[in-house]
N, C-alpha and C. Protein backbone atom coordinates (compact mmCIF):
# COMPACT_ATOMS: atom_id res chain seq x y z
N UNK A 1 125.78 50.28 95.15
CA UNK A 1 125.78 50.84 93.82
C UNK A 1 124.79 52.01 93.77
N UNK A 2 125.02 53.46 93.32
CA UNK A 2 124.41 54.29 92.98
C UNK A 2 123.84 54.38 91.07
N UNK A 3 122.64 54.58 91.34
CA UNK A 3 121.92 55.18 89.81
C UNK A 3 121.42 56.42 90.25
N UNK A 4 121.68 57.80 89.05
CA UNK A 4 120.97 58.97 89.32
C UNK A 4 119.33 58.67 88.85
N UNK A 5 118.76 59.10 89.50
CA UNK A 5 117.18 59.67 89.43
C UNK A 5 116.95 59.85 87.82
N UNK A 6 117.66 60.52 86.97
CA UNK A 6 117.70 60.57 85.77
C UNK A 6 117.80 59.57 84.79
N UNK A 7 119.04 58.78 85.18
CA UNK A 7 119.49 57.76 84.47
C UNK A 7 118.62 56.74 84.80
N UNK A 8 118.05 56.36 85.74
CA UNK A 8 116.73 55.58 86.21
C UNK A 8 115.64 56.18 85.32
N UNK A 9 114.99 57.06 85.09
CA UNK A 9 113.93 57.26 84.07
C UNK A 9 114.61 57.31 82.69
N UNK A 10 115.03 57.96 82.64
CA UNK A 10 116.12 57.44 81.31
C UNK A 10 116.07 56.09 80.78
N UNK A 11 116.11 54.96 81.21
CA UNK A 11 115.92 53.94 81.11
C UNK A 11 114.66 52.60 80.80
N UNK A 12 113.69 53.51 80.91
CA UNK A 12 112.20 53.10 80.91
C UNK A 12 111.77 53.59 79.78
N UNK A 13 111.20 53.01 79.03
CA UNK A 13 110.09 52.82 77.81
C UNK A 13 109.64 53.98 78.41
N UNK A 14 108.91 55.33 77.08
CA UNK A 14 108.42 56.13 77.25
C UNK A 14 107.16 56.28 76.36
N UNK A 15 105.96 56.89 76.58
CA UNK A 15 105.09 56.66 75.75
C UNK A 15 104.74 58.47 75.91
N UNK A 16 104.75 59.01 75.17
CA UNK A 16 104.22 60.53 74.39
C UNK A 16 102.68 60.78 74.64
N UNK A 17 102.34 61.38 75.20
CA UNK A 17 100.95 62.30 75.53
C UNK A 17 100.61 63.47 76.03
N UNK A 18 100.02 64.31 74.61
CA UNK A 18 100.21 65.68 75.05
C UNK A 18 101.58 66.43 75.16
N UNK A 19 102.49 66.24 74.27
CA UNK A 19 104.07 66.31 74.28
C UNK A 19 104.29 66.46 76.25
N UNK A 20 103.91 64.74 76.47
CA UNK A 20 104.65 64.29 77.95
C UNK A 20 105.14 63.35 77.96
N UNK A 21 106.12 63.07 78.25
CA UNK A 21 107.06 61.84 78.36
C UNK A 21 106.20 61.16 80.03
N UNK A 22 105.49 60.23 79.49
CA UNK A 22 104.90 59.24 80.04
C UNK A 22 105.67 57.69 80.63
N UNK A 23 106.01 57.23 81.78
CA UNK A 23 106.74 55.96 81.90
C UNK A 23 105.40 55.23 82.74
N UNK A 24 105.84 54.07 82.33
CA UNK A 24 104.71 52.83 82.90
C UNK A 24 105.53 52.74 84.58
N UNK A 25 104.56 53.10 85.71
CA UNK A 25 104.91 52.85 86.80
C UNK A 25 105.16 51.34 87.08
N UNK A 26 104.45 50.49 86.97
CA UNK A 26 104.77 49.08 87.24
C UNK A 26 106.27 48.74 86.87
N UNK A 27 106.35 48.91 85.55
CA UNK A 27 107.83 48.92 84.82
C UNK A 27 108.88 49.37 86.04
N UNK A 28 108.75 50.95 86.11
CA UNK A 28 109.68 51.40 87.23
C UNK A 28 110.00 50.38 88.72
N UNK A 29 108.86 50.37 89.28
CA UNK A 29 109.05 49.21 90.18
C UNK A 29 109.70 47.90 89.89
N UNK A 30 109.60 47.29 88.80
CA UNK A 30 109.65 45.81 88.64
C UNK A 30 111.38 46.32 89.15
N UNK A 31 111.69 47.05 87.52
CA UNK A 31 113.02 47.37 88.06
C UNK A 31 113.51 47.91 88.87
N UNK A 32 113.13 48.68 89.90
CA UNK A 32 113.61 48.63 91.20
C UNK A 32 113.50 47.64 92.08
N UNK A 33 112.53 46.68 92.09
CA UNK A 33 112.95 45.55 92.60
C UNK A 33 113.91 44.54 92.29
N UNK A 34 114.38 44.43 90.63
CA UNK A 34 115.45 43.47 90.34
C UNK A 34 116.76 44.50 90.86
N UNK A 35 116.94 45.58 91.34
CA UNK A 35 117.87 45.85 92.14
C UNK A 35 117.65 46.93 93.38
N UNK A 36 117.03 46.30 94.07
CA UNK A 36 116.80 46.95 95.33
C UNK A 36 117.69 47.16 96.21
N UNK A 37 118.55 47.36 95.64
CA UNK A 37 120.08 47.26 96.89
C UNK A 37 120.41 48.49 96.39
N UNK A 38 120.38 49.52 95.32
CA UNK A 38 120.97 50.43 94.80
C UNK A 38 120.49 51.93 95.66
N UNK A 39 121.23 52.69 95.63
CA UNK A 39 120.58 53.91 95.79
C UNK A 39 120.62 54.94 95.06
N UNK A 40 119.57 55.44 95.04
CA UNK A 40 119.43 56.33 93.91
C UNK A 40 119.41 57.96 94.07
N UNK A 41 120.54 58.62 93.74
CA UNK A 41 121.42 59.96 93.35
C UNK A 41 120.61 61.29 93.45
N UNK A 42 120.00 61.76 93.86
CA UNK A 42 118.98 63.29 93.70
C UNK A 42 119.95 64.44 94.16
N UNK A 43 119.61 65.07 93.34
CA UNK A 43 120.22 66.56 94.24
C UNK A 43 119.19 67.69 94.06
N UNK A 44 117.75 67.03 93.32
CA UNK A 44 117.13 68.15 92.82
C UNK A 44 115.70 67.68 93.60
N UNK A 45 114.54 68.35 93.61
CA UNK A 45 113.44 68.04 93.76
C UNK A 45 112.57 67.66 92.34
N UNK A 46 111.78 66.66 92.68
CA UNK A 46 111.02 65.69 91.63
C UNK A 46 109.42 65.38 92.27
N UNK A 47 108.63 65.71 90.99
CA UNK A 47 107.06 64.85 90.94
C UNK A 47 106.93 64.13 90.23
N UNK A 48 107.01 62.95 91.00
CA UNK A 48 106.19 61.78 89.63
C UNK A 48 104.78 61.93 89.82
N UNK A 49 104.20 62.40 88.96
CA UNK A 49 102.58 62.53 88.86
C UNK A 49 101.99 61.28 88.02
N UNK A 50 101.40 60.57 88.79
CA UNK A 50 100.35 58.91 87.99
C UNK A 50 99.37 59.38 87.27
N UNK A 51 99.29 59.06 86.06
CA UNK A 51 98.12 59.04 85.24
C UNK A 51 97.31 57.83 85.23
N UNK A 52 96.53 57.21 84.71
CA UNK A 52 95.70 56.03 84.49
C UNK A 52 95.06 56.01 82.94
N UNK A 53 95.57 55.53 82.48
CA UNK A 53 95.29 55.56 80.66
C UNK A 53 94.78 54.14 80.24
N UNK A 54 93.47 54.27 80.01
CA UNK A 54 92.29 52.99 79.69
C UNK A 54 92.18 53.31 78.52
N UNK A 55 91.56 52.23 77.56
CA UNK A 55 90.79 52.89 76.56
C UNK A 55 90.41 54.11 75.68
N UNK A 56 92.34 54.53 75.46
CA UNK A 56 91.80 55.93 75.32
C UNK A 56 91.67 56.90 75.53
N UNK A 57 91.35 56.66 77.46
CA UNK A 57 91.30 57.62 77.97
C UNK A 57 92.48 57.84 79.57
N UNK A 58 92.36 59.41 79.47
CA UNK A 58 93.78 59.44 80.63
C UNK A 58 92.92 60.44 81.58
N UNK A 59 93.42 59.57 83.11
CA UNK A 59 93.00 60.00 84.22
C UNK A 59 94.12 60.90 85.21
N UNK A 60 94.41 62.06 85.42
CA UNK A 60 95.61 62.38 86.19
C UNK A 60 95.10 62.04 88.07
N UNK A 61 95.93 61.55 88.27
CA UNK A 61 95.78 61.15 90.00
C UNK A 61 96.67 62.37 90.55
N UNK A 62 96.36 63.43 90.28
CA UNK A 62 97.16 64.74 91.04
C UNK A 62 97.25 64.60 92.35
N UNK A 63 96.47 64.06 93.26
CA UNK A 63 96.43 63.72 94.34
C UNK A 63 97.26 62.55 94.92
N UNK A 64 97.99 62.01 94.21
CA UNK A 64 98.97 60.87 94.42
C UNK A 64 99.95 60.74 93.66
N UNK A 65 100.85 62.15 93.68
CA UNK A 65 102.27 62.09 93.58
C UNK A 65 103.56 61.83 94.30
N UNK A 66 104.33 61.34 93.82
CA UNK A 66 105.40 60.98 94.55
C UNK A 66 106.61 62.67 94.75
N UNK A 67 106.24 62.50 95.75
CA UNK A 67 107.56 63.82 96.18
C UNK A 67 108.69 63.80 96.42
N UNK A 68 109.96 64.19 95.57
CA UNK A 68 111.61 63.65 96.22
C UNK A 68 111.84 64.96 96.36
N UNK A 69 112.61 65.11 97.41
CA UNK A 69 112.96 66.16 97.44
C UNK A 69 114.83 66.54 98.05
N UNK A 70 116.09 67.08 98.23
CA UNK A 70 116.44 67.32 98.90
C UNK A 70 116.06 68.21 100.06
N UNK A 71 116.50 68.38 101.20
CA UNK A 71 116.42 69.18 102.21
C UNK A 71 117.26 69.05 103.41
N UNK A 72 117.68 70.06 103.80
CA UNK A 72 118.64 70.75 105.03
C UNK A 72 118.17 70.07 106.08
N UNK A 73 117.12 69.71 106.66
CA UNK A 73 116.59 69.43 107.59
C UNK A 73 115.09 68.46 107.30
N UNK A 74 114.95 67.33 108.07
CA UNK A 74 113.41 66.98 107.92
C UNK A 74 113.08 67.84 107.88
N UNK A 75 111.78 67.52 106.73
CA UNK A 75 110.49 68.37 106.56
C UNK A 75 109.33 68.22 106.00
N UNK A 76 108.85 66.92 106.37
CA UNK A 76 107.82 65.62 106.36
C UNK A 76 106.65 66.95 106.80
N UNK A 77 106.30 67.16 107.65
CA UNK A 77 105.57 68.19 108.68
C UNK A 77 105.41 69.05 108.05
N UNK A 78 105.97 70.11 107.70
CA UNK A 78 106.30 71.36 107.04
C UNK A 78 105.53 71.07 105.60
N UNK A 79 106.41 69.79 104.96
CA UNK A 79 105.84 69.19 103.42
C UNK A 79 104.04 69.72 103.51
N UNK A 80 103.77 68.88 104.63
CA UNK A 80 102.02 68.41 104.59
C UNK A 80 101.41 69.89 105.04
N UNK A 81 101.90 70.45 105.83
CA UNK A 81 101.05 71.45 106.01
C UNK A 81 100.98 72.83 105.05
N UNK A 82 102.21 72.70 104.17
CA UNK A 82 102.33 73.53 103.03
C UNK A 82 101.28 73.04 101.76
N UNK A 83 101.60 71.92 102.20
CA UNK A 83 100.20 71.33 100.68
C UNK A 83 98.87 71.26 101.08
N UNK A 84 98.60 71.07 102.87
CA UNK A 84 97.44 71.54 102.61
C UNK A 84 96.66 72.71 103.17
N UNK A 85 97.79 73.88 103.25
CA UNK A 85 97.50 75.44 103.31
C UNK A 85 97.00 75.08 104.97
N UNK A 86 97.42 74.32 106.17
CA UNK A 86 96.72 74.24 107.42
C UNK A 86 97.93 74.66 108.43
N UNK A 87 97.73 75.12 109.33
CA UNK A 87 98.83 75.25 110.66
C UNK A 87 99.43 74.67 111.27
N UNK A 88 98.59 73.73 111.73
CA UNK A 88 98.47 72.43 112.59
C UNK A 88 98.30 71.72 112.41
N UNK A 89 99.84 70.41 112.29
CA UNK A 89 99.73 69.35 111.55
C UNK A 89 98.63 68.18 112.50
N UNK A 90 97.75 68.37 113.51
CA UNK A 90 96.38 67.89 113.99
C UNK A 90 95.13 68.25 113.38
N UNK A 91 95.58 69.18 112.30
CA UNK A 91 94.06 69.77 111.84
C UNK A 91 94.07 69.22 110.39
N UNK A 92 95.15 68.28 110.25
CA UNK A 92 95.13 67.44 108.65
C UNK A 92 94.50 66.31 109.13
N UNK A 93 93.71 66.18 107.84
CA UNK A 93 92.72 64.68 108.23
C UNK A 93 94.06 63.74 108.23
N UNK A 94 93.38 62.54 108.65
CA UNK A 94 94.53 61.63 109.44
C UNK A 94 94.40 60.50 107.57
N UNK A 95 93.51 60.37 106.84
CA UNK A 95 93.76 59.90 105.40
C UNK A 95 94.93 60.82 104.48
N UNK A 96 94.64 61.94 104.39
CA UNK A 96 95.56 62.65 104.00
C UNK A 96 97.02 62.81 104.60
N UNK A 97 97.14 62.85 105.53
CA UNK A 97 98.30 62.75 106.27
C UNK A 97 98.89 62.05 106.06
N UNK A 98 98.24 60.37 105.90
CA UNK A 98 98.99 59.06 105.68
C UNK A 98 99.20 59.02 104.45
N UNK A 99 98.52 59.53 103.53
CA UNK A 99 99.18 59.51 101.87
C UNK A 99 100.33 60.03 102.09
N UNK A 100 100.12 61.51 102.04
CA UNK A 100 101.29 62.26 102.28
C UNK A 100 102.60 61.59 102.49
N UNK A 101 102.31 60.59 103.95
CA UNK A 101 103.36 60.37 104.50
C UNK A 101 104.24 58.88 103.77
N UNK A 102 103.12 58.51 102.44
CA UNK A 102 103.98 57.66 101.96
C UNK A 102 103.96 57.81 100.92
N UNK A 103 103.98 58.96 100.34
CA UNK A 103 104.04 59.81 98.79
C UNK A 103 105.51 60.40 99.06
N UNK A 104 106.20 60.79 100.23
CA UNK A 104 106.51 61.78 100.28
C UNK A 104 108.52 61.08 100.82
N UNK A 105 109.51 61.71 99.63
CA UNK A 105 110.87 61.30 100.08
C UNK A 105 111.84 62.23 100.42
N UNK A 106 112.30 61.93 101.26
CA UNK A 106 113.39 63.37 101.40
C UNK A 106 114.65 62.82 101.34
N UNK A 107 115.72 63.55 100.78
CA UNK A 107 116.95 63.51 101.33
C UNK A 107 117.18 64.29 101.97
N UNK A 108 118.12 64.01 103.08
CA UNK A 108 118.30 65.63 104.26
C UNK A 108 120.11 65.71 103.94
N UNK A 109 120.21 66.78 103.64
CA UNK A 109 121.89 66.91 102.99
C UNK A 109 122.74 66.71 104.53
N UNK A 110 123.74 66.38 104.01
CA UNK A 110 124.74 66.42 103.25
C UNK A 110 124.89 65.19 102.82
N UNK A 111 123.16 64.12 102.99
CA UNK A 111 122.97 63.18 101.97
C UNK A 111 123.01 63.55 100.42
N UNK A 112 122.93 62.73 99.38
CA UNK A 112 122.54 62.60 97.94
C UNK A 112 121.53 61.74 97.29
N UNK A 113 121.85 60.68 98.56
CA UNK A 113 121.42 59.68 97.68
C UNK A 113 120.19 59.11 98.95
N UNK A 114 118.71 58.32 98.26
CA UNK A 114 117.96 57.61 98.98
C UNK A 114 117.88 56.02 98.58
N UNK A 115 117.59 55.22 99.15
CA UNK A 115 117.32 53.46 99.10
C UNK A 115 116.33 53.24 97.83
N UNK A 116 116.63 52.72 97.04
CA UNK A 116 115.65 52.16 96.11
C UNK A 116 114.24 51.41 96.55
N UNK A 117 114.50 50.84 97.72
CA UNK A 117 113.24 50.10 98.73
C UNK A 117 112.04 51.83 99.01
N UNK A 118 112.56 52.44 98.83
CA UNK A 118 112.09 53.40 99.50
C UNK A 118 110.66 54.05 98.58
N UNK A 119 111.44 53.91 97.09
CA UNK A 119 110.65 54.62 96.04
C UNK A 119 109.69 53.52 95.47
N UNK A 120 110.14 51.92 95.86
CA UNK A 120 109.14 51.07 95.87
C UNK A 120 108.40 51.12 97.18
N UNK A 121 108.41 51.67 98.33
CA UNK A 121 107.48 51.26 99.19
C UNK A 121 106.75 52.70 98.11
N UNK A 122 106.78 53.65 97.95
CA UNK A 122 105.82 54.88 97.02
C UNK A 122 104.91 53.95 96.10
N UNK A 123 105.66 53.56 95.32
CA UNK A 123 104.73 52.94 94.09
C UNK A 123 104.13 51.59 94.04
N UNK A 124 104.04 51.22 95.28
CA UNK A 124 103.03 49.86 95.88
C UNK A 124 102.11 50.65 96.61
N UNK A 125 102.21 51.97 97.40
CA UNK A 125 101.25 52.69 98.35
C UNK A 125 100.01 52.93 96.99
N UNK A 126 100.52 53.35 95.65
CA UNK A 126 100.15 53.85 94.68
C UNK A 126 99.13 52.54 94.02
N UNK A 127 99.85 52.00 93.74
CA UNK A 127 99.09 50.17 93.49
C UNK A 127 97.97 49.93 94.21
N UNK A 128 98.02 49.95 95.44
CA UNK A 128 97.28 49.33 96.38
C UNK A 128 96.43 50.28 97.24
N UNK A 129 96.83 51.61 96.37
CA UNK A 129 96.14 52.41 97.91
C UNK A 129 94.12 52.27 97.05
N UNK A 130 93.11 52.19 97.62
CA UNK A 130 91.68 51.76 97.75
C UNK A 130 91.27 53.54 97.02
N UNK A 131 91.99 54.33 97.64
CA UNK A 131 91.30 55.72 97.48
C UNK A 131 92.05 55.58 95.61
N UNK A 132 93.10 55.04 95.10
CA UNK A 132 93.28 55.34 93.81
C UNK A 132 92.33 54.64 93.20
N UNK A 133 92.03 53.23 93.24
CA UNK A 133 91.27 52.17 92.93
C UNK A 133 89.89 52.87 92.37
N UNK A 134 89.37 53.42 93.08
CA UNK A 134 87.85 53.88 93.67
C UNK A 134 88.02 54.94 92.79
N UNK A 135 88.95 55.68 92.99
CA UNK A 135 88.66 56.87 92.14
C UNK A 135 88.63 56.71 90.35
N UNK A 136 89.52 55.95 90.07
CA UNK A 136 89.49 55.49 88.68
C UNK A 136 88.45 54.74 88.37
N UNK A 137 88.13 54.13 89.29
CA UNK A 137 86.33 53.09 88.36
C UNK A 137 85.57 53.84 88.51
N UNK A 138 85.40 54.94 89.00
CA UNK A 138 84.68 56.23 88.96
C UNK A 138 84.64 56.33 87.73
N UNK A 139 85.91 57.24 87.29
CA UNK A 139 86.07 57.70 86.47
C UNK A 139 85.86 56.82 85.08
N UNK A 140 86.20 55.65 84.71
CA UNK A 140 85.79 54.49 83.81
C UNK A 140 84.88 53.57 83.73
N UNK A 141 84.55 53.77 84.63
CA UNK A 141 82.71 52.66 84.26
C UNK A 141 81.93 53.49 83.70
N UNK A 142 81.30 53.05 82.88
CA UNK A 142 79.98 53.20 81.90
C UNK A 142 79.05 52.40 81.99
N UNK A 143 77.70 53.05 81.90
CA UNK A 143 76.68 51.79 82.00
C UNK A 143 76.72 50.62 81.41
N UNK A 144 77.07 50.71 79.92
CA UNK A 144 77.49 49.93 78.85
C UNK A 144 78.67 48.38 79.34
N UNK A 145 79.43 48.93 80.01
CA UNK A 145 80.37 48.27 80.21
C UNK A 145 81.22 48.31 81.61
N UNK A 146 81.72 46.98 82.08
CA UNK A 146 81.98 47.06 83.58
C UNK A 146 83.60 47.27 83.38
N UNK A 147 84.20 48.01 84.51
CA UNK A 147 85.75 47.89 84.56
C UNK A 147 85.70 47.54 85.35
N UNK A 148 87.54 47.50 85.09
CA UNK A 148 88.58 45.92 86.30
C UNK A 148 89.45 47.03 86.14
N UNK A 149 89.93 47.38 87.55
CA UNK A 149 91.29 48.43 87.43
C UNK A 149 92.51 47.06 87.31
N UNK A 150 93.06 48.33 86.23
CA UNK A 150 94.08 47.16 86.05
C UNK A 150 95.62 48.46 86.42
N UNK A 151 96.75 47.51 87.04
CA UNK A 151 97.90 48.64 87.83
C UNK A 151 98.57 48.78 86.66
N UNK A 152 98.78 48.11 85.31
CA UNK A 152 99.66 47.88 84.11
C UNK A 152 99.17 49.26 83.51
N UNK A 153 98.05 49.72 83.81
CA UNK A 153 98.02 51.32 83.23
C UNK A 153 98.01 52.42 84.02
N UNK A 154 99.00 52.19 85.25
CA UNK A 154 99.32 53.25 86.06
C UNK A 154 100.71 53.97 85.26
N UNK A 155 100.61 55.33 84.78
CA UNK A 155 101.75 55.94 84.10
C UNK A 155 102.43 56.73 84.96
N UNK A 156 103.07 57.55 85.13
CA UNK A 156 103.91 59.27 85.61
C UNK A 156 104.47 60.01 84.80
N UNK A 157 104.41 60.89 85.08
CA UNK A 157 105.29 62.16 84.02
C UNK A 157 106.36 62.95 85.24
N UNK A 158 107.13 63.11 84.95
CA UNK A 158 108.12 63.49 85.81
C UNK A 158 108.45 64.97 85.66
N UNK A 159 108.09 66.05 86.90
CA UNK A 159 108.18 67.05 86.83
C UNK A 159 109.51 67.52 87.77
């Protein structure tokens, strides 16, 4: 069974910030896991960019977007060294590289469509990755008061 990329966000509770159509990442996952057999339709390139919205306050994780992309040919390699302005995909730190490499989806045409498993292995890398964790209790602890990252306020805006 195919769902378009569209009709999949389409489908998710949206929450308004900053006139942005905001979806709860967990949400997205759950439901890609109650049908992980589907594949899902792109013909265009897509950023899901994660926010983190506590108390109020919203954190953008620009650094941990999800990349779909079509393309003619792999271009995993090409992807990383364009984002991080370097030559030589040996001269990317080997942390960055590995985000990259599980931020990052391609279709290679005269595909359309990618595995739903696929965009959940993205948004568990996102869950679980230590460098998001770390960076948000950064950003939300106060002397006053201790935080608990919690994943139920991981958002995206879809560019």
């Amino acid at each position: 069974m195919n769902i378009t990329f569209i009709d999949l966000i389409s489908s998710l509770d949206n929450e308004k910030r900053f006139n942005e159509d905001l979806y709860n990442l967990i949400e997205l996952g759950e439901r890609l896991e109650m049908a992980n057999s589907i594949n899902i339709s792109t013909g265009d390139h897509y950023l899901l960019l994660p926010f983190y919205i506590c108390d109020g306050g919203i954190y953008e994780l620009y650094w941990s977007g999800i990349t779909i992309q079509s393309v003619d040919a792999p271009s995993l390699v090409e992807h990383i060294l364009t984002i991080t302005s370097k030559d030589d995909i040996e001269m990317v730190d080997k942390e960055i590289k590995e985000r990259m490499e599980n931020l990052y989806l391609e279709v290679v045409m005269p595909k359309t469509t990618f595995p739903a498993l696929a965009l959940i292995h993205c948004i568990k890398y996102i869950i679980n990755s230590k460098e998001v964790i770390e960076d948000v209790s950064v950003v939300f602890t106060r002397d006053d008061m201790q935080f608990k990252f919690d994943s139920r306020c991981l958002y995206f805006a879809v560019y």
